[in-house]
Protein backbone atom coordinates (compact mmCIF):
# COMPACT_ATOMS: atom_id res chain seq x y z
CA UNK A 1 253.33 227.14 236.71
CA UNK A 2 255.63 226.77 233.70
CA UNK A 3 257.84 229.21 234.84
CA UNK A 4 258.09 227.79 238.29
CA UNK A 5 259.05 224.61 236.77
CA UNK A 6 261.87 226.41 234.29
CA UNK A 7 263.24 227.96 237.47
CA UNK A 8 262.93 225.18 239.08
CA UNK A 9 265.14 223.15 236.54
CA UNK A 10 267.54 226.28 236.10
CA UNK A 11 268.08 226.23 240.25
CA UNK A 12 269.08 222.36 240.17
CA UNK A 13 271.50 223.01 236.96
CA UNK A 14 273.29 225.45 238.59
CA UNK A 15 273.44 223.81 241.57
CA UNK A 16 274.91 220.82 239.92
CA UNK A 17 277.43 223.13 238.17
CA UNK A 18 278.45 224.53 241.00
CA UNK A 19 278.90 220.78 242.41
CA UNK A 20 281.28 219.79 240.56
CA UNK A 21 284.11 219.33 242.86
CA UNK A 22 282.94 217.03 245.09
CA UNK A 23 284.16 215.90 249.00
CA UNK A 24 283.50 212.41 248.24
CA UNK A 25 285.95 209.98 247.31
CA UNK A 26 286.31 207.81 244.23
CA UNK A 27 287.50 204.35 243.78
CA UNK A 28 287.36 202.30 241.04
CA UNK A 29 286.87 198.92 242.72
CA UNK A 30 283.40 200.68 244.28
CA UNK A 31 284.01 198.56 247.79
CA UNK A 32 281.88 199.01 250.98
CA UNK A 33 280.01 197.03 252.08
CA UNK A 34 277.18 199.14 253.77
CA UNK A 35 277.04 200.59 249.79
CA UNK A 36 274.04 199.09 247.70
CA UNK A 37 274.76 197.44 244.36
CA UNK A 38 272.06 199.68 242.89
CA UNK A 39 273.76 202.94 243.65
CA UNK A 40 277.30 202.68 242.31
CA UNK A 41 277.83 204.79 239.42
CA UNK A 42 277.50 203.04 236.35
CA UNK A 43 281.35 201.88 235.15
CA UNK A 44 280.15 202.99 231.46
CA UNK A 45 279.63 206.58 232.70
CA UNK A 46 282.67 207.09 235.58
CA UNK A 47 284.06 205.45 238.50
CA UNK A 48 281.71 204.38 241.29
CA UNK A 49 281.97 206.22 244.30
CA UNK A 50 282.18 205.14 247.97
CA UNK A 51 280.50 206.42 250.49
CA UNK A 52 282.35 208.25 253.63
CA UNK A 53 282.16 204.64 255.68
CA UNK A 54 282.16 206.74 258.83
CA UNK A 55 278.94 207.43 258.28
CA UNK A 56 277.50 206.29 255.20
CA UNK A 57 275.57 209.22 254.14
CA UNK A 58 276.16 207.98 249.99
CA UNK A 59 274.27 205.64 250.25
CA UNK A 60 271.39 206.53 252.63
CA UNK A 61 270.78 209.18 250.30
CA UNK A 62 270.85 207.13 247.34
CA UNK A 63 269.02 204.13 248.68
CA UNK A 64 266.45 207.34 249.60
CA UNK A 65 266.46 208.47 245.89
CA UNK A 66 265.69 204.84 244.81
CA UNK A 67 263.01 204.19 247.56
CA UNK A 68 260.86 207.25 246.35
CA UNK A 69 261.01 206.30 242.54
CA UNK A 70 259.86 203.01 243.26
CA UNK A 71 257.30 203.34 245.67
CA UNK A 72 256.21 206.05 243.22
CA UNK A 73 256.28 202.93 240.46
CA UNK A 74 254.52 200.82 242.79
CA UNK A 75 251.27 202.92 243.91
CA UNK A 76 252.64 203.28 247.35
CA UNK A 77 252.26 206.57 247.32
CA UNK A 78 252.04 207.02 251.52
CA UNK A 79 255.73 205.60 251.42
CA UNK A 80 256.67 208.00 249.17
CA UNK A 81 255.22 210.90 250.38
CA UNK A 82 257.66 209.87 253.69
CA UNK A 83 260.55 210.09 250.83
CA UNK A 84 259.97 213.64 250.01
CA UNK A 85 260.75 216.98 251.26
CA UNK A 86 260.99 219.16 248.51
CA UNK A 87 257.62 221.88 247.55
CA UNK A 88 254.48 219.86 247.28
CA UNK A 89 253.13 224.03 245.25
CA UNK A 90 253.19 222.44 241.81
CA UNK A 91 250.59 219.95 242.50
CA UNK A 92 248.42 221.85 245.02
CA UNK A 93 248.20 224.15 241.78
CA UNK A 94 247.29 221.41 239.48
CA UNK A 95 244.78 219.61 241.58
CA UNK A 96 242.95 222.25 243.63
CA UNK A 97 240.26 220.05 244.59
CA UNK A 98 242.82 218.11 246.90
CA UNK A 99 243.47 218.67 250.17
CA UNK A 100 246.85 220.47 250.36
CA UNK A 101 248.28 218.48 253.28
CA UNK A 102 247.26 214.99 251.15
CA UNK A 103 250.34 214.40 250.42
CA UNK A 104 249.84 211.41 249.29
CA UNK A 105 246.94 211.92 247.26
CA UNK A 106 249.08 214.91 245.42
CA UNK A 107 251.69 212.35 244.44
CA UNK A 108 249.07 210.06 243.72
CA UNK A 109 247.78 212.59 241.01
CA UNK A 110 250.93 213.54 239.62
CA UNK A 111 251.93 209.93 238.72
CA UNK A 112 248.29 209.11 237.54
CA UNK A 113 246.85 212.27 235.99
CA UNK A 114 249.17 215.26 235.92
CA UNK A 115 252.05 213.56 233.88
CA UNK A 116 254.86 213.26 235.97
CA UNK A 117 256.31 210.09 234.93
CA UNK A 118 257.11 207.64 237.90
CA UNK A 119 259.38 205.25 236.48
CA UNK A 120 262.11 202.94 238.20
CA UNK A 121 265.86 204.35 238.52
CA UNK A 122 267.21 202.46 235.94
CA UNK A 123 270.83 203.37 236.32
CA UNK A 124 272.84 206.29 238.52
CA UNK A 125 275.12 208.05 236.31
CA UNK A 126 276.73 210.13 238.86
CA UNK A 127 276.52 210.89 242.27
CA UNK A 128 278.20 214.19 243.82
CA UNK A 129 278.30 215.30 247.53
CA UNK A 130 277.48 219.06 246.63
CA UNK A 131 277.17 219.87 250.73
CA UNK A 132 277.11 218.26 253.96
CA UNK A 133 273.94 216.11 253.82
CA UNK A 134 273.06 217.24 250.29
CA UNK A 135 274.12 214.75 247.44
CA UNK A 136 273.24 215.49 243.66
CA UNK A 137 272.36 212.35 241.59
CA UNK A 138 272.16 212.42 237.97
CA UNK A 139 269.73 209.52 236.75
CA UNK A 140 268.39 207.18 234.28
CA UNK A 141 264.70 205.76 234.29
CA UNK A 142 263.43 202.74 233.05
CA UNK A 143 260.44 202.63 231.00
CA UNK A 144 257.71 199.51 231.94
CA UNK A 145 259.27 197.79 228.75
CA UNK A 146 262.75 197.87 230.26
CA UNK A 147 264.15 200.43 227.62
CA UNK A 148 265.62 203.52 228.73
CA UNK A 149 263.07 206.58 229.48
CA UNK A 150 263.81 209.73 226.98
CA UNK A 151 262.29 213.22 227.24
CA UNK A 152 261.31 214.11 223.78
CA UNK A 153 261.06 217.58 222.43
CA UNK A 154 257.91 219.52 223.87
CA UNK A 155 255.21 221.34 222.83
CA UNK A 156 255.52 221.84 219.18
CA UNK A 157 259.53 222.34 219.22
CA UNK A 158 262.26 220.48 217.26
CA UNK A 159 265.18 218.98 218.92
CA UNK A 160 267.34 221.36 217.99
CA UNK A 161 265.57 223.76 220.21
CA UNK A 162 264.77 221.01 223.07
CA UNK A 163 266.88 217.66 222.38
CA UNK A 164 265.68 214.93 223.52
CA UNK A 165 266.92 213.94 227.56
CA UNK A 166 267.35 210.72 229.27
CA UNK A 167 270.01 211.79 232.31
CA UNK A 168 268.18 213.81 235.06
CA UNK A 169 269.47 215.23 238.44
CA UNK A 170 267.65 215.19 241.36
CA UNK A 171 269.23 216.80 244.92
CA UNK A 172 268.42 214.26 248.10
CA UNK A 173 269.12 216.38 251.49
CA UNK A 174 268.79 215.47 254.93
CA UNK A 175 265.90 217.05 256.50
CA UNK A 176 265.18 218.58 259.07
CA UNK A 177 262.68 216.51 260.54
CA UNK A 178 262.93 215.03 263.96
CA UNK A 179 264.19 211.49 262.01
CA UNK A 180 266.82 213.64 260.16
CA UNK A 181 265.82 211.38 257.07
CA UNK A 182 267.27 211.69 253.53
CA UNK A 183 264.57 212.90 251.24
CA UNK A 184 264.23 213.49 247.43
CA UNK A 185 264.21 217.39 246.69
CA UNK A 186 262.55 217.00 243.17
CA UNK A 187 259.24 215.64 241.78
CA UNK A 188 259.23 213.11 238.68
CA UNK A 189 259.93 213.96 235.26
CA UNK A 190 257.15 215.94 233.93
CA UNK A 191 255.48 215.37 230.40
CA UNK A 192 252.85 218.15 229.38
């Protein structure tokens, strides 16, 4: 399981790499209006970026990021489920006495007893179309005090081997369903 989850974090690293030239355009005066105030780029980090206002995609993808990690927050765990396509494996693993296709219940267990931690976005950092209908975000969370969520180092190392993290990327694609919805490729931040 470990090792699915290094890959795992290896996979979305290089894919953000790889990312780094992006297709969508930057402004600096972060206009349009179908754009939520909650996903433009933080001005401390970069520009904020516009969506392509043919067709909005930015920011159906981002409001789709943001929907997840707070119905994740909130216990609505249903709506959330809706917000996600990536592998549900990692949790079936975890919680065997689950039903597999509970997808709801799996989330519900990884936010209250596995130790994924599902916190609010507290700020977007970046936001990079990598593909058509795939969009890399790179994220802060908020912790219930209001302060700034940070990954410490794990499992008996020192930061110098693991420093501590508060940016993380998560990929949102458009699916394949029948709704052709944005969904969040990644589970929560994990904390063994």
């Amino acid at each position: 399981m470990k090792m699915r989850v290094l890959i795992s974090l290896l996979m979305i690293g290089l894919l953000s790499m790889a990312c780094v030239q992006s297709t969508v355009r930057s402004t600096t005066d972060g206009s349009a209006d179908e754009f939520p105030p909650e996903c433009k780029v933080s001005t401390k980090v970069g520009r904020a970026l516009t969506p392509d206002t043919g067709t909005g995609d930015l920011a159906l993808a981002c409001r789709a990021l943001m929907t997840f990690f707070e119905d994740l927050n909130e216990g609505r765990y249903s709506e959330a489920a809706a917000q996600y396509g990536g592998s549900y494996e990692e949790l079936i693993d975890m919680n065997p006495e689950a039903d597999p296709d509970d997808h709801a219940t799996l989330l519900e267990h990884a936010c209250t007893i596995n130790g994924f931690q599902c916190l609010r976005v507290k700020e977007v950092l970046r936001q990079v179309q990598a593909w058509p209908d795939t969009y890399d975000f790179t994220v802060e969370f908020a912790n219930p005090d209001g302060g700034t969520f940070v990954l410490g180092a794990c499992c008996g190392t020192i930061d110098t081997d693991s420093p501590p993290q508060s940016r993380f990327d998560f990929i949102v694609m458009r699916g394949p369903r029948a709704d052709s919805a944005f969904r969040v490729q990644g589970l929560p931040v994990y904390v063994p």
